[in-house]
Structure formats: structure tokens, C-alpha cells
N, C-alpha and C. Protein backbone atom coordinates (compact mmCIF):
# COMPACT_ATOMS: atom_id res chain seq x y z
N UNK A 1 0.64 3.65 18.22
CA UNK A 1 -0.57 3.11 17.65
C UNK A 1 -0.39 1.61 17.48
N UNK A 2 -1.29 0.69 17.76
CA UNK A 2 -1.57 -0.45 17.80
C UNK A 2 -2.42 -1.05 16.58
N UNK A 3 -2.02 -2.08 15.59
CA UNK A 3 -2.81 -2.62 14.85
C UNK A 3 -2.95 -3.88 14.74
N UNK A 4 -4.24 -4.29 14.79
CA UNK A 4 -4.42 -5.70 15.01
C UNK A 4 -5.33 -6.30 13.48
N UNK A 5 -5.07 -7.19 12.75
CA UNK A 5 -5.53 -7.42 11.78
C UNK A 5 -5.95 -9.32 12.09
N UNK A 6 -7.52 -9.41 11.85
CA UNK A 6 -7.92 -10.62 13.03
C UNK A 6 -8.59 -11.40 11.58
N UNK A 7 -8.11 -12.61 11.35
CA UNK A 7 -8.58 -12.87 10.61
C UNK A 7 -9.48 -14.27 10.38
N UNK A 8 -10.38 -15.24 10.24
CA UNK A 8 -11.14 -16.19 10.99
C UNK A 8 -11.60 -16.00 12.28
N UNK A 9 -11.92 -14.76 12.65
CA UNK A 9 -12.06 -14.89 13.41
C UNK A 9 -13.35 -14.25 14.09
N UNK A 10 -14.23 -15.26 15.11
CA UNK A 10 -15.20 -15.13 15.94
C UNK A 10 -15.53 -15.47 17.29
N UNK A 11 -15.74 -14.99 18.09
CA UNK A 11 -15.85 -15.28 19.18
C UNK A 11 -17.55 -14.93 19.67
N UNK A 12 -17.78 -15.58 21.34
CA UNK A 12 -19.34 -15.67 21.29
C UNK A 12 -19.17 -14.83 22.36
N UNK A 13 -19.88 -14.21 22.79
CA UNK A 13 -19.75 -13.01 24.30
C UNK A 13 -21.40 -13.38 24.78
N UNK A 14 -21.12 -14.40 26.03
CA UNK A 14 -22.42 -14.80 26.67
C UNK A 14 -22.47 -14.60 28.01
N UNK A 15 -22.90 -13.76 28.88
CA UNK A 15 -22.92 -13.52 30.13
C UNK A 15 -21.15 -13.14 30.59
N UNK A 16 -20.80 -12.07 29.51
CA UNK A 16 -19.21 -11.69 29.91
C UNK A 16 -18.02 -12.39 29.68
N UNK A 17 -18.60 -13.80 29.42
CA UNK A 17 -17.33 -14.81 28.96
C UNK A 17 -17.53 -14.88 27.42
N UNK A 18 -15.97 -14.95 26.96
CA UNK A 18 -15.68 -14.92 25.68
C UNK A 18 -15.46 -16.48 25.48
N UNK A 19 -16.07 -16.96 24.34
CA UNK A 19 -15.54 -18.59 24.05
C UNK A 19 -15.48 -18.30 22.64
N UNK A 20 -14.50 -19.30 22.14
CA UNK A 20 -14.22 -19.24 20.80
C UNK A 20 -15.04 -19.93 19.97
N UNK A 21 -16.05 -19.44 18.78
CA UNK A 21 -16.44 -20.56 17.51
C UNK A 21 -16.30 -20.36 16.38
N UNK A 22 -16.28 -21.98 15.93
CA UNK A 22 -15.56 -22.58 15.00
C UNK A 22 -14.98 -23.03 15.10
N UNK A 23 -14.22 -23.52 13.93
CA UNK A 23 -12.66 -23.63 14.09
C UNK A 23 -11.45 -22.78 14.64
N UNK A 24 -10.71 -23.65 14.97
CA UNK A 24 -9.39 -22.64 15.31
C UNK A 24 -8.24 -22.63 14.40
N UNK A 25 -9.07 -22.05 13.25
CA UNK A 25 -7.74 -21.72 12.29
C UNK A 25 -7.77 -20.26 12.27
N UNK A 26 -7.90 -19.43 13.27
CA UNK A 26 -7.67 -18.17 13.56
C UNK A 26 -6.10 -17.76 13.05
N UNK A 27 -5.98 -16.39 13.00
CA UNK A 27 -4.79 -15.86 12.59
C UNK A 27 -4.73 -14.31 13.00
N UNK A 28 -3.66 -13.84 13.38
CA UNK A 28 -3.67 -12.33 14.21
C UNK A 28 -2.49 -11.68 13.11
N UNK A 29 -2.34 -10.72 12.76
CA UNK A 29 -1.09 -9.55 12.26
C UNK A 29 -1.11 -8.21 13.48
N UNK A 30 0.16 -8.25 14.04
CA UNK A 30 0.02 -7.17 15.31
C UNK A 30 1.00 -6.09 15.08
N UNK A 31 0.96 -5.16 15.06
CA UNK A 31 1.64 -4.16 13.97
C UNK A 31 1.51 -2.84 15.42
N UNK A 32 2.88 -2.24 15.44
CA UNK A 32 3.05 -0.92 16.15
C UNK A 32 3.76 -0.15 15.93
N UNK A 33 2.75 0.70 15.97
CA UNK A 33 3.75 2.59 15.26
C UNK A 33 4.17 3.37 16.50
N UNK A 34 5.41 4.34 16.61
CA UNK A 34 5.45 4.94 17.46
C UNK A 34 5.65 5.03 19.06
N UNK A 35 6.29 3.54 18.75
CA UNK A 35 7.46 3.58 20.00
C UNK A 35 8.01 4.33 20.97
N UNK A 36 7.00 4.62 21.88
CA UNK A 36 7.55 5.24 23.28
C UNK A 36 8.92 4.62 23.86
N UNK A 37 8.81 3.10 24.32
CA UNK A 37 10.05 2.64 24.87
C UNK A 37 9.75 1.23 24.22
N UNK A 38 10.97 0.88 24.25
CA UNK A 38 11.48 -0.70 23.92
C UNK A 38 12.78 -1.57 25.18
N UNK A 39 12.42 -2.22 25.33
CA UNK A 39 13.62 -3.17 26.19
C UNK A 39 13.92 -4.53 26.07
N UNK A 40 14.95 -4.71 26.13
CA UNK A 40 14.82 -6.76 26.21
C UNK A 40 15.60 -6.87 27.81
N UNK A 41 14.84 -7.99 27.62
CA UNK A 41 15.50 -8.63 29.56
C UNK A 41 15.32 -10.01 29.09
N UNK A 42 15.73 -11.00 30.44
CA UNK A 42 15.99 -12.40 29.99
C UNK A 42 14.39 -12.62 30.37
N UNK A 43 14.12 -13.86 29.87
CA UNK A 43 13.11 -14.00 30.05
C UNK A 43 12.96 -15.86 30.33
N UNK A 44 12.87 -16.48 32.02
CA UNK A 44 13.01 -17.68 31.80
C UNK A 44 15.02 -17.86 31.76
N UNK A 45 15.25 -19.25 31.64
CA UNK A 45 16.73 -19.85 31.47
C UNK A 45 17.06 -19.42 30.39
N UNK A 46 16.15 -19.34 28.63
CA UNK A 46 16.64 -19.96 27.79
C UNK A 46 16.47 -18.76 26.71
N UNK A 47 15.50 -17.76 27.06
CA UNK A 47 14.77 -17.18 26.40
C UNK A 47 15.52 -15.04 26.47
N UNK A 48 15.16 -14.48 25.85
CA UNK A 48 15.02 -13.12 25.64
C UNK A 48 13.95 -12.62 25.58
N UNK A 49 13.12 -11.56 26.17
CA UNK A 49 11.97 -11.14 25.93
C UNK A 49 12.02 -9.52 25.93
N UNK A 50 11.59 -9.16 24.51
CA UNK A 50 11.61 -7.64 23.77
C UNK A 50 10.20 -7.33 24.35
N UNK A 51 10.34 -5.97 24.63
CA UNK A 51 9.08 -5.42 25.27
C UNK A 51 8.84 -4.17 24.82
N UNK A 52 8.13 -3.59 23.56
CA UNK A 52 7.38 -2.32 23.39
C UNK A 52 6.41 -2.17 23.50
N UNK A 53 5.96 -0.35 24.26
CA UNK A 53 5.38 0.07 24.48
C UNK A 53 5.21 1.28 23.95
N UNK A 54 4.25 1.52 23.67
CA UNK A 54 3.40 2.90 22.92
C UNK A 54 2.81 3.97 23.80
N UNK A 55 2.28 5.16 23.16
CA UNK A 55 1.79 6.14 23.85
C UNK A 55 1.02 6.34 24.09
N UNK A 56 -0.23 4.95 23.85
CA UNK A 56 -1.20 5.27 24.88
C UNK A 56 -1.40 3.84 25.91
N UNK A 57 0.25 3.39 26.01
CA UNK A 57 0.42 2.16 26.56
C UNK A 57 0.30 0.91 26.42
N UNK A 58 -0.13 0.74 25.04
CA UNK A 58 -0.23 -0.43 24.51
C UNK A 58 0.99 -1.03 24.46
N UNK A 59 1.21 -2.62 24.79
CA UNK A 59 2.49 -3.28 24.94
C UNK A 59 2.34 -4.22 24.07
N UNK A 60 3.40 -4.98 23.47
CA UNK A 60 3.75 -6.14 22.71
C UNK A 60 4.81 -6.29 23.26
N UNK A 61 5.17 -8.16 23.77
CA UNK A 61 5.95 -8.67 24.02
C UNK A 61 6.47 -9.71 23.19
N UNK A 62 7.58 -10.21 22.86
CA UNK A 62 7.89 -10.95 21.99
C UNK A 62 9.25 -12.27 22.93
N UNK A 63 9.16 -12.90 22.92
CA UNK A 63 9.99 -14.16 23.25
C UNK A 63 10.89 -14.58 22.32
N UNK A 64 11.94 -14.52 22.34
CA UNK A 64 13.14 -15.17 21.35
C UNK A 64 14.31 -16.15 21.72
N UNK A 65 14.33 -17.02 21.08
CA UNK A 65 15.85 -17.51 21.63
C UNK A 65 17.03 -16.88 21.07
N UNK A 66 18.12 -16.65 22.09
CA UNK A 66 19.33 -16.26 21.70
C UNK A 66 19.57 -15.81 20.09
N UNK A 67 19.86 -16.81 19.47
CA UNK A 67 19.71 -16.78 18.23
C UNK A 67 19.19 -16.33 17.35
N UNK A 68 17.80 -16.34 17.92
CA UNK A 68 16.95 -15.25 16.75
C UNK A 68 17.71 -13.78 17.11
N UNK A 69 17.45 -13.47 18.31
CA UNK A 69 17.61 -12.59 18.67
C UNK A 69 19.21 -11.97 18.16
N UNK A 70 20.22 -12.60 18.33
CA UNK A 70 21.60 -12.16 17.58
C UNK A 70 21.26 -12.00 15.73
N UNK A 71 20.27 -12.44 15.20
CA UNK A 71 20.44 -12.46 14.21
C UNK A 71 19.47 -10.91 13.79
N UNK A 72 18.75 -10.56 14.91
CA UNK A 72 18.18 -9.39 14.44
C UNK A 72 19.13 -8.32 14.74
N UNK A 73 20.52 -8.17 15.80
CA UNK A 73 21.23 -7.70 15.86
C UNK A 73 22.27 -7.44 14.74
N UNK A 74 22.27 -8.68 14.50
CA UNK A 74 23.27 -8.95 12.90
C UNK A 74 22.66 -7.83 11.72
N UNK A 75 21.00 -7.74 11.52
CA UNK A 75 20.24 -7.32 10.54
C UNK A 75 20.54 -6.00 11.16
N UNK A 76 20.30 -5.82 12.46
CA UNK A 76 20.37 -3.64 12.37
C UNK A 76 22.16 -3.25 12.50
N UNK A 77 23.09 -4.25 12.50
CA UNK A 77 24.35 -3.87 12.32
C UNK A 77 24.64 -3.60 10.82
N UNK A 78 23.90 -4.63 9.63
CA UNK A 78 24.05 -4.17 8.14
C UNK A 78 23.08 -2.84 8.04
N UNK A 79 22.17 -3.02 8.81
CA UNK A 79 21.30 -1.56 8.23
C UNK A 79 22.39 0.08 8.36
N UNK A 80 22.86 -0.20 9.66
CA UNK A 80 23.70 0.84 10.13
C UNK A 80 24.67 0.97 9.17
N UNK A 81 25.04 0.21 8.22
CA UNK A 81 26.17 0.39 7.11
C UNK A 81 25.73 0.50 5.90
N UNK A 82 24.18 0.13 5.80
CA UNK A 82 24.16 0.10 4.33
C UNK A 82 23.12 0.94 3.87
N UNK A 83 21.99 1.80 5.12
CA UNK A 83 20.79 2.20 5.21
C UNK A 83 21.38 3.40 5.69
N UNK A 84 20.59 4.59 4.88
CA UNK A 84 20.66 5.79 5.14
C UNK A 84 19.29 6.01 6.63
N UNK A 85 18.60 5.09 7.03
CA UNK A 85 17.74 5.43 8.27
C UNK A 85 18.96 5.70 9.28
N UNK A 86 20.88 5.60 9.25
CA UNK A 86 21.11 5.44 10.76
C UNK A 86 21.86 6.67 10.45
N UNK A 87 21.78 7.34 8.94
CA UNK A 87 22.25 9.18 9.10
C UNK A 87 21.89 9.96 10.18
């Protein structure tokens, strides 16, 4: 399941094209339950790119540098020691 929480936000739908009004102080929250598959591959020279997908195929991709990315490794290596989710 896919959740999108859209907030400022409007768009104009005129002959099929979407244009944005207002301002662009738009803001998105993108939220997914139920993880069919997940992967990371490189993405680019510099980059990592995490890729889930859901069950009715909805995808989110995410871009990270190295770094972030070791540090979310770092976070599910304490979970695995300190969190009963890796019983």
C-alpha cells in the first residue's frame, strides 16, 4: 500500500496537461506498507539507489550517498541487537 500525504497543494488540469498553481511551497509525505521486494544498486558514480516495490506495484525510489546509506546499515545492525523485531 502506497500513501501519499500532499500538502499545498494544487494543480490545474487543462486540455490533459497538468501545470502547477500558486506557489511552490508544496510538500509530499510518501509512506509504504507491505513490501513485496526491495533492492539497492549503484546508481550514477557517486550514488546508491534503494528500490521498493509493493503488491500492486507501486515503486519508491530513493537516492543516497554512501554515507547515508552505511549509516542506515549501522541503524538495522543496533536494531538486530537491541530490538526484539529481529527474534
Amino acid at each position: 500500500m502506497l500513501a501519499l500525504t500532499l500538502e499545498e497543494f494544487m494543480v490545474e488540469l487543462n486540455d490533459g496537461a497538468i501545470k502547477n498553481v500558486g506557489p511552490n511551497n508544496k510538500a509530499v509525505t510518501a509512506k509504504m506498507f507491505d513490501v513485496e521486494s526491495a533492492e539497492a544498486r549503484a546508481f550514477g558514480d557517486k550514488r546508491v539507489k534503494l528500490v521498493f516495490e509493493d503488491e500492486d506495484e507501486n515503486e519508491i525510489q530513493i537516492s543516497l550517498f554512501p554515507e547515508d546509506v552505511q549509516k542506515i546499515v549501522d541503524d538495522i545492525d543496533a536494531l538486530e541487537d537491541e530490538s526484539a523485531v529481529f527474534d
